[in-house]
PDB file of N, CA and C in Angstrom:
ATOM      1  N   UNK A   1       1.299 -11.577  -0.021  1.00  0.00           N
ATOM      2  CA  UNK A   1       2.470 -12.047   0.687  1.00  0.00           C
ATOM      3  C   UNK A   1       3.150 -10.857   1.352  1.00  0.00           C
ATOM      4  N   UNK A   2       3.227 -11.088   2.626  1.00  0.00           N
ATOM      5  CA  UNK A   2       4.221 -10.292   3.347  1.00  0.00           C
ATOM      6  C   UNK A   2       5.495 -10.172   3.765  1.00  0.00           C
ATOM      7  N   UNK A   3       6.025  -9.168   3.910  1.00  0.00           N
ATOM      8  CA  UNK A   3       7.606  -9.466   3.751  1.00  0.00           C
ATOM      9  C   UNK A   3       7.965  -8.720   4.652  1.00  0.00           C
ATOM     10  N   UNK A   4       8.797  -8.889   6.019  1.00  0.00           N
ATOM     11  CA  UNK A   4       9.023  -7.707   7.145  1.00  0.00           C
ATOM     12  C   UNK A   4      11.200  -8.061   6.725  1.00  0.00           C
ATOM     13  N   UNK A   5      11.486  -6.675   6.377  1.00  0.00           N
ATOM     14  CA  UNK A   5      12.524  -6.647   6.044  1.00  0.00           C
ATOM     15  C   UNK A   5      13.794  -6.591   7.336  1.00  0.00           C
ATOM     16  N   UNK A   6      13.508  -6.054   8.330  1.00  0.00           N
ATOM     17  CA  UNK A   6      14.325  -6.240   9.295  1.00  0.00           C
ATOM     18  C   UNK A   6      13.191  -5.623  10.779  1.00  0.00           C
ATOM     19  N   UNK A   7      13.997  -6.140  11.682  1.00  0.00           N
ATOM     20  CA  UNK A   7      13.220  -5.692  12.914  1.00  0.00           C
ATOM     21  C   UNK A   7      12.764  -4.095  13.198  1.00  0.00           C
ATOM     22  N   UNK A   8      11.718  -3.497  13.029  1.00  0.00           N
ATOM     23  CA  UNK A   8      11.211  -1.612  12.759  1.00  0.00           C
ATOM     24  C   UNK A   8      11.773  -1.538  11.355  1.00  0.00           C
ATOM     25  N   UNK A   9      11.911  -1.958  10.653  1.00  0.00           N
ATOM     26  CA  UNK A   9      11.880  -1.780   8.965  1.00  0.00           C
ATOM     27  C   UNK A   9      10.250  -2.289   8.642  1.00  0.00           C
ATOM     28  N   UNK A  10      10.130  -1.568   7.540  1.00  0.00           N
ATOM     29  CA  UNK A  10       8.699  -1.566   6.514  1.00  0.00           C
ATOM     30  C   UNK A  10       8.892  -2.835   6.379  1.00  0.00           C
ATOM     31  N   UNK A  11       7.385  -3.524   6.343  1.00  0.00           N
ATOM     32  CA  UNK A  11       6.408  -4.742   5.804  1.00  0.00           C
ATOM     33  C   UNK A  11       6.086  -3.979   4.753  1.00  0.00           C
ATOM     34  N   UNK A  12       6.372  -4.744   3.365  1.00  0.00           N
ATOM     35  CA  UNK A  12       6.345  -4.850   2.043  1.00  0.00           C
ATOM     36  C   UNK A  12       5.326  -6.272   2.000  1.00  0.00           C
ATOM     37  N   UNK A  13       4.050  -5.382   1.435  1.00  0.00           N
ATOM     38  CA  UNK A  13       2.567  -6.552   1.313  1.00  0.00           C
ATOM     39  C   UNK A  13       2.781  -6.323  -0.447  1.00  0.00           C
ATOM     40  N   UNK A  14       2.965  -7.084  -1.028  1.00  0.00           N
ATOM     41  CA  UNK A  14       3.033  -7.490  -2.452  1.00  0.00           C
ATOM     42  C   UNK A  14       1.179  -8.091  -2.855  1.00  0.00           C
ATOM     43  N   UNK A  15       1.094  -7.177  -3.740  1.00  0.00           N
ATOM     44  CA  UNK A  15      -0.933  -7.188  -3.743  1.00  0.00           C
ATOM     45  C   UNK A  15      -0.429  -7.969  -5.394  1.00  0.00           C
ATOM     46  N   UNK A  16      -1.827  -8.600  -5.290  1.00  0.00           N
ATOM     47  CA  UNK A  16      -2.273  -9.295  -6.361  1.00  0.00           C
ATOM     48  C   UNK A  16      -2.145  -8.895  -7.655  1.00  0.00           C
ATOM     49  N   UNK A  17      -2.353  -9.407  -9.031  1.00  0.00           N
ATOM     50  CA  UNK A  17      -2.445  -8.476 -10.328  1.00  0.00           C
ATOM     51  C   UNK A  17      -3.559  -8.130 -10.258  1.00  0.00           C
ATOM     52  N   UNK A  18      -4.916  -8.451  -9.720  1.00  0.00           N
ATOM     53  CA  UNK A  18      -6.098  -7.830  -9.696  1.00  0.00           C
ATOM     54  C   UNK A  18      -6.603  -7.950  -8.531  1.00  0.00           C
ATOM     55  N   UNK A  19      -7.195  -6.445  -8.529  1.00  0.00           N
ATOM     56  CA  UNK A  19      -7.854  -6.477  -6.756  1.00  0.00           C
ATOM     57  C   UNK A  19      -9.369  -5.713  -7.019  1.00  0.00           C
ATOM     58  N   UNK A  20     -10.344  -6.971  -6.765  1.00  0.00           N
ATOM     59  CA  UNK A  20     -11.370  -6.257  -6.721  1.00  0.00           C
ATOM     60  C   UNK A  20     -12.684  -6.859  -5.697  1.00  0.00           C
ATOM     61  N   UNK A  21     -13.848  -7.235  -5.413  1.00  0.00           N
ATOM     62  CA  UNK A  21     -14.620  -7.195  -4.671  1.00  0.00           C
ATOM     63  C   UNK A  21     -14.647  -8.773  -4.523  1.00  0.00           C
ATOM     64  N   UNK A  22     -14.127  -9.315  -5.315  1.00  0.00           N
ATOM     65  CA  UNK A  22     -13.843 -11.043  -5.080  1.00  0.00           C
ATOM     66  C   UNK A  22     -12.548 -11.133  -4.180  1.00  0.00           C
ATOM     67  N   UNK A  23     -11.284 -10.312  -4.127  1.00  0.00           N
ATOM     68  CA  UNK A  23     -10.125 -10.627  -3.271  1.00  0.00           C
ATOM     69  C   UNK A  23      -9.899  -9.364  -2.217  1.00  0.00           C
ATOM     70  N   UNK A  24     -10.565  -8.499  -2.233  1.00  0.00           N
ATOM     71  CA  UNK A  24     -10.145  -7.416  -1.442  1.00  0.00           C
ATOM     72  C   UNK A  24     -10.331  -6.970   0.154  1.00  0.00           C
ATOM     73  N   UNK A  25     -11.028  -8.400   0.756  1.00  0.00           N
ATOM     74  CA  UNK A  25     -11.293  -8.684   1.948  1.00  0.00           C
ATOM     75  C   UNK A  25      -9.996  -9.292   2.425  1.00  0.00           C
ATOM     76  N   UNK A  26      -9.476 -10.348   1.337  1.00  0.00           N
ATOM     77  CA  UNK A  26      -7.986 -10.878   1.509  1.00  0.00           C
ATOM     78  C   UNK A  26      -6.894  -9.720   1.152  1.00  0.00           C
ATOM     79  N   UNK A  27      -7.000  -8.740   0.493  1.00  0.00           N
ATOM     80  CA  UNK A  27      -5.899  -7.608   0.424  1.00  0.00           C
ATOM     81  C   UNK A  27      -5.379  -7.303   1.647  1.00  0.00           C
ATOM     82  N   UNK A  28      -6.680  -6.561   1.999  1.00  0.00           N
ATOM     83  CA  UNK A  28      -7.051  -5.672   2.974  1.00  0.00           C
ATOM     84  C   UNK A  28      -6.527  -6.308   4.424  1.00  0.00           C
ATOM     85  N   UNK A  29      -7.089  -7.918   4.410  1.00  0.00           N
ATOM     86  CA  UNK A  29      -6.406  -8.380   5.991  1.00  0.00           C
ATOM     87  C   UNK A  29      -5.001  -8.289   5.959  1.00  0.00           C
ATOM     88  N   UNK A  30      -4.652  -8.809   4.668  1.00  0.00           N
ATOM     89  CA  UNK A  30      -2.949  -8.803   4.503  1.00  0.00           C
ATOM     90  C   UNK A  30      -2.213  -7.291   5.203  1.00  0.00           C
ATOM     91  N   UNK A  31      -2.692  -6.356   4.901  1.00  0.00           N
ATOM     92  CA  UNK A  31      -2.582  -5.308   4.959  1.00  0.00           C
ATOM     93  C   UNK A  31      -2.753  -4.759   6.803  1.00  0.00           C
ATOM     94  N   UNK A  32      -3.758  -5.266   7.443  1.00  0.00           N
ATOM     95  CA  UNK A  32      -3.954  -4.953   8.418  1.00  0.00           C
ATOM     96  C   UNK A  32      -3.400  -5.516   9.409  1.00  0.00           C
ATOM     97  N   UNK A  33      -2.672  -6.574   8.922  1.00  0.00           N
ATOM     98  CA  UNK A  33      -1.862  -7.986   9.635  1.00  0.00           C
ATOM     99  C   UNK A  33      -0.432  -7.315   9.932  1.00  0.00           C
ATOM    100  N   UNK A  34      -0.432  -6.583   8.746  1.00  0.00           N
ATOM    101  CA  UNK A  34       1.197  -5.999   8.622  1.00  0.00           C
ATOM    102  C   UNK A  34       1.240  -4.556   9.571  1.00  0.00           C
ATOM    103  N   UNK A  35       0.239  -4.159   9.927  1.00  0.00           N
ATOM    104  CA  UNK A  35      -0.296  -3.314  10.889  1.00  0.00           C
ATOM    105  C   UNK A  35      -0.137  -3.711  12.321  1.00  0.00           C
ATOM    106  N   UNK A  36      -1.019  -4.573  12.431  1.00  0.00           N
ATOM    107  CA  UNK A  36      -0.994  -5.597  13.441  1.00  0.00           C
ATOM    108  C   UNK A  36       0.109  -5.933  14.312  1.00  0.00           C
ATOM    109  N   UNK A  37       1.293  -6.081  13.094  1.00  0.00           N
ATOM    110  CA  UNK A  37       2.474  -7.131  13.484  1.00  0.00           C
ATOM    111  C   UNK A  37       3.300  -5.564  14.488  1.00  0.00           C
ATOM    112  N   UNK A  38       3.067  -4.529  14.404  1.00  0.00           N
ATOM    113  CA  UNK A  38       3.741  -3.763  14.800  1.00  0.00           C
ATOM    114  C   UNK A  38       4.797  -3.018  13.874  1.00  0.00           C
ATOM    115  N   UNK A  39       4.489  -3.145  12.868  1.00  0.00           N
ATOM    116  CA  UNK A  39       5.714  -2.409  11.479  1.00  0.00           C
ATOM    117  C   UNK A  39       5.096  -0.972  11.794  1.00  0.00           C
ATOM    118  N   UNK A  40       6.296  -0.260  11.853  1.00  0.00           N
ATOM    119  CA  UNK A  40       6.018   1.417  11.603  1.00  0.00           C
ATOM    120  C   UNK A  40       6.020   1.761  10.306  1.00  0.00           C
ATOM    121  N   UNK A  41       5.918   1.123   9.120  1.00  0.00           N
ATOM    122  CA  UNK A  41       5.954   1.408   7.734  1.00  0.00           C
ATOM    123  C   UNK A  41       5.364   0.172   6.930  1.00  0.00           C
ATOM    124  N   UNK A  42       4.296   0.042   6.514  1.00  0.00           N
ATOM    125  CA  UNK A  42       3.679  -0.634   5.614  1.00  0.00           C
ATOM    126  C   UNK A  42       3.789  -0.174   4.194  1.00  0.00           C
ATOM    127  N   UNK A  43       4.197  -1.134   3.492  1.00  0.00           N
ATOM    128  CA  UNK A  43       4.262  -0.480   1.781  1.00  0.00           C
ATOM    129  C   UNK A  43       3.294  -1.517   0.996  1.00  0.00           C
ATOM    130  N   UNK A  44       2.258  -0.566   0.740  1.00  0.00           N
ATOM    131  CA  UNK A  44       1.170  -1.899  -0.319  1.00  0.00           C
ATOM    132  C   UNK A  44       2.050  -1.413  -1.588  1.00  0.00           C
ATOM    133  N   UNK A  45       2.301  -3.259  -2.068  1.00  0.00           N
ATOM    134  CA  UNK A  45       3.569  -2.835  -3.426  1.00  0.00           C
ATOM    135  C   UNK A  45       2.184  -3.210  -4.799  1.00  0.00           C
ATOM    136  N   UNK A  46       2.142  -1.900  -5.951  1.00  0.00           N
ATOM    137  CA  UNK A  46       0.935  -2.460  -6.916  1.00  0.00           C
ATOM    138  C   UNK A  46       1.798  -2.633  -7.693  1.00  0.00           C
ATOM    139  N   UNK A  47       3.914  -2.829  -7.777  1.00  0.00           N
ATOM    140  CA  UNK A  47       4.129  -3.029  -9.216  1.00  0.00           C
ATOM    141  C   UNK A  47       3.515  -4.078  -9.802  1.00  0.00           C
ATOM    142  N   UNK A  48       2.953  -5.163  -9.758  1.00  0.00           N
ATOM    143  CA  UNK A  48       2.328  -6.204 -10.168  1.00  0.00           C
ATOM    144  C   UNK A  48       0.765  -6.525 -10.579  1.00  0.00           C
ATOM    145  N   UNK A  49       0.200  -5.247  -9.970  1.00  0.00           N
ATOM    146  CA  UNK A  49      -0.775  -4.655 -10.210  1.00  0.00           C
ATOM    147  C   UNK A  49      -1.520  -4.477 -11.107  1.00  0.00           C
ATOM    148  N   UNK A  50      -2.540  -5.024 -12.259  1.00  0.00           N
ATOM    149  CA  UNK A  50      -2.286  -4.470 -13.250  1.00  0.00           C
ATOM    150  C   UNK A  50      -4.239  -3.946 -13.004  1.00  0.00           C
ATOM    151  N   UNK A  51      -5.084  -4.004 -12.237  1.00  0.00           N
ATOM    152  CA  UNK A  51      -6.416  -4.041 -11.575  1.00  0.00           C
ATOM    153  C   UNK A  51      -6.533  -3.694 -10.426  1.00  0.00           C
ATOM    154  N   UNK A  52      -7.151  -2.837  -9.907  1.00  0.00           N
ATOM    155  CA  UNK A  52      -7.799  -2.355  -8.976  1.00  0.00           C
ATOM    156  C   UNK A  52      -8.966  -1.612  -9.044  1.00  0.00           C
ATOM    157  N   UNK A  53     -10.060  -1.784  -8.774  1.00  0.00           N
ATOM    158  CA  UNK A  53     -11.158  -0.804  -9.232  1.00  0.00           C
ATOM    159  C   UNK A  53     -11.373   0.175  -7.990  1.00  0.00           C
ATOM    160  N   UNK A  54     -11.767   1.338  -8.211  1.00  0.00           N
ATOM    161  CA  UNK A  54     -12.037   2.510  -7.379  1.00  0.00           C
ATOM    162  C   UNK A  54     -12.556   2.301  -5.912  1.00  0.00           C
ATOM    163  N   UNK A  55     -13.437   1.337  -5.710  1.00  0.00           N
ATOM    164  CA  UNK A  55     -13.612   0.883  -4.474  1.00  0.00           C
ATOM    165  C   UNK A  55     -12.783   0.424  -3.694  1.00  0.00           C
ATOM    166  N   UNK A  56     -12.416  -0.370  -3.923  1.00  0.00           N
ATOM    167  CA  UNK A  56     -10.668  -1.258  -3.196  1.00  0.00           C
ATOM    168  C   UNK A  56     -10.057  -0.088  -2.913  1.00  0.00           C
ATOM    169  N   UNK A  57      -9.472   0.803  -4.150  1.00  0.00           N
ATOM    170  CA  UNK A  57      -8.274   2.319  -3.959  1.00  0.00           C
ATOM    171  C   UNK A  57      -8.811   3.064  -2.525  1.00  0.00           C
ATOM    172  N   UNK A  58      -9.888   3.244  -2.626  1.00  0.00           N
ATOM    173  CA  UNK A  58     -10.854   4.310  -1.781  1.00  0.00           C
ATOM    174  C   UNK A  58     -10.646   3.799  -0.030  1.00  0.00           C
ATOM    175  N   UNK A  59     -10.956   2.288  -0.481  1.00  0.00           N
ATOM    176  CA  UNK A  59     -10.184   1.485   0.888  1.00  0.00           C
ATOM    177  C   UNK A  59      -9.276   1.420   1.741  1.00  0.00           C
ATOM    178  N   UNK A  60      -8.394   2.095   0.302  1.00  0.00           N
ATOM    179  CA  UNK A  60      -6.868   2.440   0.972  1.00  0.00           C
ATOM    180  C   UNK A  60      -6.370   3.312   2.465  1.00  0.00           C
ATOM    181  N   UNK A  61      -7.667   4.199   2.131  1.00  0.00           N
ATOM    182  CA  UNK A  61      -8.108   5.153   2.894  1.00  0.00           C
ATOM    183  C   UNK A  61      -8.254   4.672   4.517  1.00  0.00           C
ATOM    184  N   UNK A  62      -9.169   3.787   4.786  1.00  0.00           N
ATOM    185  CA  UNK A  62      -9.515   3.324   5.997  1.00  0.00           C
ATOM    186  C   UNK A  62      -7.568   2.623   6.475  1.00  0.00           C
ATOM    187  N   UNK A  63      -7.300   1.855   5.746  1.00  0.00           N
ATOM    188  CA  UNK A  63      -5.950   1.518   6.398  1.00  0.00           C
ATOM    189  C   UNK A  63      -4.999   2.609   6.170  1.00  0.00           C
ATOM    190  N   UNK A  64      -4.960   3.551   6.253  1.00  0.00           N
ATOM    191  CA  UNK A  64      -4.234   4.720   6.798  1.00  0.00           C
ATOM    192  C   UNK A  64      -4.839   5.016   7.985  1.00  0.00           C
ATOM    193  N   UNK A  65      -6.119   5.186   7.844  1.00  0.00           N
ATOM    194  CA  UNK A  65      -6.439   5.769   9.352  1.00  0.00           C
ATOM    195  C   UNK A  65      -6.011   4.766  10.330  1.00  0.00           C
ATOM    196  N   UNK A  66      -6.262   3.268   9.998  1.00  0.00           N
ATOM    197  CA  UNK A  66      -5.514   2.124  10.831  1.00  0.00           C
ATOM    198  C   UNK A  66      -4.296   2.219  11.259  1.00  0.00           C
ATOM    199  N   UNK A  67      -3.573   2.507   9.993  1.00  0.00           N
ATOM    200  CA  UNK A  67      -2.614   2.428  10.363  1.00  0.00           C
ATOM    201  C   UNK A  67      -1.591   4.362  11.415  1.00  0.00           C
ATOM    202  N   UNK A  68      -2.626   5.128  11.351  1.00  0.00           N
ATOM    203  CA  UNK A  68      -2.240   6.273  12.367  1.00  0.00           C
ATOM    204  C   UNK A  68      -2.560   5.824  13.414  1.00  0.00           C
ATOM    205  N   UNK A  69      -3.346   4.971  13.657  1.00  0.00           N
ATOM    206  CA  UNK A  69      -4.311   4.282  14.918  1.00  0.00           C
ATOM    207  C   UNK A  69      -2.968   3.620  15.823  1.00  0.00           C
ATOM    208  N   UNK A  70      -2.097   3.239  14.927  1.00  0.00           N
ATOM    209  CA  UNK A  70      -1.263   2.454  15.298  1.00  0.00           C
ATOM    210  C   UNK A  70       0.202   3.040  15.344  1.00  0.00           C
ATOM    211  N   UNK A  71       0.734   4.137  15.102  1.00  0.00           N
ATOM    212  CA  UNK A  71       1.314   5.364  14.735  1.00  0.00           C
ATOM    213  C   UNK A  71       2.545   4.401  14.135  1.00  0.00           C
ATOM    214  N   UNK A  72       1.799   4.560  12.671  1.00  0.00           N
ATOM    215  CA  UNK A  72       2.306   4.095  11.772  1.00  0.00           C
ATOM    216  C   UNK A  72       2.095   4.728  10.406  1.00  0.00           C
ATOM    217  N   UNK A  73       2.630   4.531   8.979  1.00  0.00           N
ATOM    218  CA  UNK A  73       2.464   5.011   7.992  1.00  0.00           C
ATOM    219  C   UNK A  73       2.280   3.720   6.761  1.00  0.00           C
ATOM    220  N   UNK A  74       1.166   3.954   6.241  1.00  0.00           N
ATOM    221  CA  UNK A  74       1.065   2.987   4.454  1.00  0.00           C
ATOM    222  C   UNK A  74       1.798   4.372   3.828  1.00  0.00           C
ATOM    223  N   UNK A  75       2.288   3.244   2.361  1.00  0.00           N
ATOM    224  CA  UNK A  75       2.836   3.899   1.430  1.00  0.00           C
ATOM    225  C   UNK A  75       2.512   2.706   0.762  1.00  0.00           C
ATOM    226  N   UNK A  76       2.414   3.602  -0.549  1.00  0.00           N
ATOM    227  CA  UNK A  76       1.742   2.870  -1.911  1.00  0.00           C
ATOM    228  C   UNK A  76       3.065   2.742  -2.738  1.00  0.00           C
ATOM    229  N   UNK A  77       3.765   1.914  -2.825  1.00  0.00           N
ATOM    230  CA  UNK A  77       4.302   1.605  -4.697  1.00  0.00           C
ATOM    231  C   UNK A  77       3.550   1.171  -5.958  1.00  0.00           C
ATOM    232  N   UNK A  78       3.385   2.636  -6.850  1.00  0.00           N
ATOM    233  CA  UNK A  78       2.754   2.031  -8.061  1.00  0.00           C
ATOM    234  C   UNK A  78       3.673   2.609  -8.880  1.00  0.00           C
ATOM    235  N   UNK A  79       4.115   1.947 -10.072  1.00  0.00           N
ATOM    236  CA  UNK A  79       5.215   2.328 -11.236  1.00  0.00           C
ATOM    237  C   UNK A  79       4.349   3.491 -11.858  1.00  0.00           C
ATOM    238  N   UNK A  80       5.446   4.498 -12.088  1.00  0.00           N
ATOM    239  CA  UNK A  80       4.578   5.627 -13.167  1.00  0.00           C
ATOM    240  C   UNK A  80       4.048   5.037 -14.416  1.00  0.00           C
ATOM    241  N   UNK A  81       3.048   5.370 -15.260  1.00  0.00           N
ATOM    242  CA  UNK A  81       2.241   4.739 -16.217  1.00  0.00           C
ATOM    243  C   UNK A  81       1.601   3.590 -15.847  1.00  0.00           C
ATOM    244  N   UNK A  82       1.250   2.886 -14.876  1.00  0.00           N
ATOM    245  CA  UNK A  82       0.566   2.003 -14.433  1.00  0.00           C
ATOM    246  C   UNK A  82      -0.642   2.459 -14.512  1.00  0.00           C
ATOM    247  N   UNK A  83      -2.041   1.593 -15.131  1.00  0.00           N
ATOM    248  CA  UNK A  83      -3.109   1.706 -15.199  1.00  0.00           C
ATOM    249  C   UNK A  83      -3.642   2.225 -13.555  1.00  0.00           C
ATOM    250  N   UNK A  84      -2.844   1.321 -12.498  1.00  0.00           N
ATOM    251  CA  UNK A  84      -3.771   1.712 -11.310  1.00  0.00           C
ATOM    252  C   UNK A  84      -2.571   3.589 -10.710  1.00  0.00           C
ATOM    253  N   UNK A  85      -1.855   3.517 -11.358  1.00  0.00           N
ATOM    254  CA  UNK A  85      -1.452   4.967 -11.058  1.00  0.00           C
ATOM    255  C   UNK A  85      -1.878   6.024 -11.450  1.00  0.00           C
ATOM    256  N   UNK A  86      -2.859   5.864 -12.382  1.00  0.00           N
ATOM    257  CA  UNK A  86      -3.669   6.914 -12.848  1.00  0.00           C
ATOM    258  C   UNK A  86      -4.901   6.961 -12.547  1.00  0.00           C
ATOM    259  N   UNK A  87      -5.526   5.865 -12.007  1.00  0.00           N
ATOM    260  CA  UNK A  87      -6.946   5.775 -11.183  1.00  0.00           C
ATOM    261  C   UNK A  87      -6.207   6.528  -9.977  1.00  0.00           C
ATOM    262  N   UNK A  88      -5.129   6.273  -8.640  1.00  0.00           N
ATOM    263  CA  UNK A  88      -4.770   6.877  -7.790  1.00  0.00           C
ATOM    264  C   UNK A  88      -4.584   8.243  -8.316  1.00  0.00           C
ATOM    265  N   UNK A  89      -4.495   8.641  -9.356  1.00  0.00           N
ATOM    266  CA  UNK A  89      -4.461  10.404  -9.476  1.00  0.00           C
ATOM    267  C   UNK A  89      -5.397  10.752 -10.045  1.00  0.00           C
ATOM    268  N   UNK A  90      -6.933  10.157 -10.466  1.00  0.00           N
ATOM    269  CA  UNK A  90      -8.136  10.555 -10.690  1.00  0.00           C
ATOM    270  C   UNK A  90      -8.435  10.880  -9.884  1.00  0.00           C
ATOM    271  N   UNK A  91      -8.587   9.878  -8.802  1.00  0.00           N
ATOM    272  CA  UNK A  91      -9.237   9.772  -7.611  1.00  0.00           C
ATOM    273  C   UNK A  91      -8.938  11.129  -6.323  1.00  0.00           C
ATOM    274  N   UNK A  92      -7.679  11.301  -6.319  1.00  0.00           N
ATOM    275  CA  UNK A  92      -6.967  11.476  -5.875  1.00  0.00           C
ATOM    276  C   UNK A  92      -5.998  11.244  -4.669  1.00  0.00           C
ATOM    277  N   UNK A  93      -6.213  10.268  -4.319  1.00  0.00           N
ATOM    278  CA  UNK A  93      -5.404   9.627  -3.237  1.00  0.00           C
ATOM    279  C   UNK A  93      -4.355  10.260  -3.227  1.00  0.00           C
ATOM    280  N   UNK A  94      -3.645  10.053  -4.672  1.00  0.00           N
ATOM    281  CA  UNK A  94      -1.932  10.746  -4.537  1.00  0.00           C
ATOM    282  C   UNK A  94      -1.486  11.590  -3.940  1.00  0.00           C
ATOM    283  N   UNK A  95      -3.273  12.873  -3.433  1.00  0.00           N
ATOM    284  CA  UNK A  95      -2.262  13.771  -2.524  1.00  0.00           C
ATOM    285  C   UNK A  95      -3.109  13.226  -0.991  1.00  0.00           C
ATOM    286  N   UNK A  96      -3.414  12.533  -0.450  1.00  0.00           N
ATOM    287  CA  UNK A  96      -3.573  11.604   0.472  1.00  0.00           C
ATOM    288  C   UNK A  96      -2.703  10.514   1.193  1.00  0.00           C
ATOM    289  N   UNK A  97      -2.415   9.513  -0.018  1.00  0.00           N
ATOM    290  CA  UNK A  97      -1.287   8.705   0.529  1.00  0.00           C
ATOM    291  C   UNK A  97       0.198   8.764  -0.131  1.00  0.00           C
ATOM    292  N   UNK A  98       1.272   8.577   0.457  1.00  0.00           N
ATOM    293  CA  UNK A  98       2.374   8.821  -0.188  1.00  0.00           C
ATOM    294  C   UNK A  98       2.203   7.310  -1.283  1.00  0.00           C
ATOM    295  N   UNK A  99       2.903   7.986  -2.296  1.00  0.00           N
ATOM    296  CA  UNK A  99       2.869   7.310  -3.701  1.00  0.00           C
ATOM    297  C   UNK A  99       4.196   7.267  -4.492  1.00  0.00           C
ATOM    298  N   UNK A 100       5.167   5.856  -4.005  1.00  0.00           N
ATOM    299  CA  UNK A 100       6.509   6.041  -4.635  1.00  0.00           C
ATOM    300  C   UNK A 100       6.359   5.025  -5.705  1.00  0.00           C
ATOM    301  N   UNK A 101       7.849   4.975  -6.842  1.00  0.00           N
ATOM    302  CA  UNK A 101       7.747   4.252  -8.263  1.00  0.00           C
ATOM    303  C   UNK A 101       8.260   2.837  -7.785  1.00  0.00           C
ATOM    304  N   UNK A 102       9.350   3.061  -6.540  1.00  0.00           N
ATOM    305  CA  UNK A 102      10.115   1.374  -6.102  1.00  0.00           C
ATOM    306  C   UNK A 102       9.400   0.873  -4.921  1.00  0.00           C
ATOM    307  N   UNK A 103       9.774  -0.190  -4.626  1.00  0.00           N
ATOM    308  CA  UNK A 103       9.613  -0.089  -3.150  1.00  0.00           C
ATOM    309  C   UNK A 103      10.845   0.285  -2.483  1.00  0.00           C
ATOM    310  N   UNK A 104      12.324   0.807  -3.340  1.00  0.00           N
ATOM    311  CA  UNK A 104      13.622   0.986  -2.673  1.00  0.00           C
ATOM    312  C   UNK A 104      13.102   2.715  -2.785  1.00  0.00           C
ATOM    313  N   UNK A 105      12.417   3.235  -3.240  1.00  0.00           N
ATOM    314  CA  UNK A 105      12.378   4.509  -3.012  1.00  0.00           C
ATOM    315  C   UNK A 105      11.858   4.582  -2.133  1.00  0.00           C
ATOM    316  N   UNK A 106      10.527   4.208  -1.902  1.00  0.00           N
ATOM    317  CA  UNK A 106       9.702   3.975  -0.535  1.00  0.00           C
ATOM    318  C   UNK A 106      10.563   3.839   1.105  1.00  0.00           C
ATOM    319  N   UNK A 107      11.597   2.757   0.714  1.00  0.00           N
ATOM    320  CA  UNK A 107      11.804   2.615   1.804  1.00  0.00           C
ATOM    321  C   UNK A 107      13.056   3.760   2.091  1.00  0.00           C
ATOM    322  N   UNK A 108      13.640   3.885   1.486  1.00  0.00           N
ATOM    323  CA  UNK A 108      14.775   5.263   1.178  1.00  0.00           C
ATOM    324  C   UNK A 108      14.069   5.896   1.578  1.00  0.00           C
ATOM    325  N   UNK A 109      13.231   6.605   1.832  1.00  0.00           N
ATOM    326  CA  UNK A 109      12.675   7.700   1.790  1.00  0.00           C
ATOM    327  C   UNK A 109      12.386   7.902   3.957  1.00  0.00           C
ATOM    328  N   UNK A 110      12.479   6.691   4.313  1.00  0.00           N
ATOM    329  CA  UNK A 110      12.837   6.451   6.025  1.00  0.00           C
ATOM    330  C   UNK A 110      13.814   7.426   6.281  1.00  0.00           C
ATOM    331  N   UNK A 111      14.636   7.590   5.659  1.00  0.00           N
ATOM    332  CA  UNK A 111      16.396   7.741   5.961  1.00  0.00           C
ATOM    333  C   UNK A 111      16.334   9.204   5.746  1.00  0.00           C
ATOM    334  N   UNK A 112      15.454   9.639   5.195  1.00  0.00           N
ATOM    335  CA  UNK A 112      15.571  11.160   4.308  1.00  0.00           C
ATOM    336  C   UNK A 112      15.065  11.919   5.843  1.00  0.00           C
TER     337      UNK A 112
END
């Protein structure tokens, strides 16, 4: 589900509790839609998150480049101690994509 908070304010895409090779074609459009729509700030939100396997994360990847394509920015909300916040710092995405705990930090973080 997508959520466009005001007109050039971040689309907040609220992802599934599990994301893996059965839903991640549907993530992913969600995601590219919110791209699409013209938002200069996409936030994939994982507080709800409780699954993602390494492939999907890695994915994340291509919609950044989408979204520079579009001169725009993803940002990830995952709560600290979240199972998928520690796959994002195996992996390392974290120093790849920005990685906030809210989505009010996320979007705070416009203003800074």
């Amino acid at each position: 589900m997508s959520k466009q908070l005001a007109d050039g304010a971040p689309v907040i895409v609220a992802l599934p509790a599990e994301i893996d090779l059965s839903n991640a074609d549907q993530v992913y459009d969600q995601l590219y839609a919110a791209l699409a729509s013209g938002a200069p700030v996409v936030i994939a939100d994982f507080t709800g998150t409780r699954f993602c396997d390494c492939a999907c994360l890695n994915r994340l990847l291509r919609v950044q480049n989408q979204a520079a394509d579009h001169n725009a920015q993803l940002r990830l909300v995952i709560p600290p101690g979240a199972p998928v916040r520690e796959v994002v710092k195996l992996l390392g995405l974290d120093q790849q994509l920005p990685v906030y705990a809210t989505t009010e930090a996320a979007r705070q973080s416009l203003a800074a």
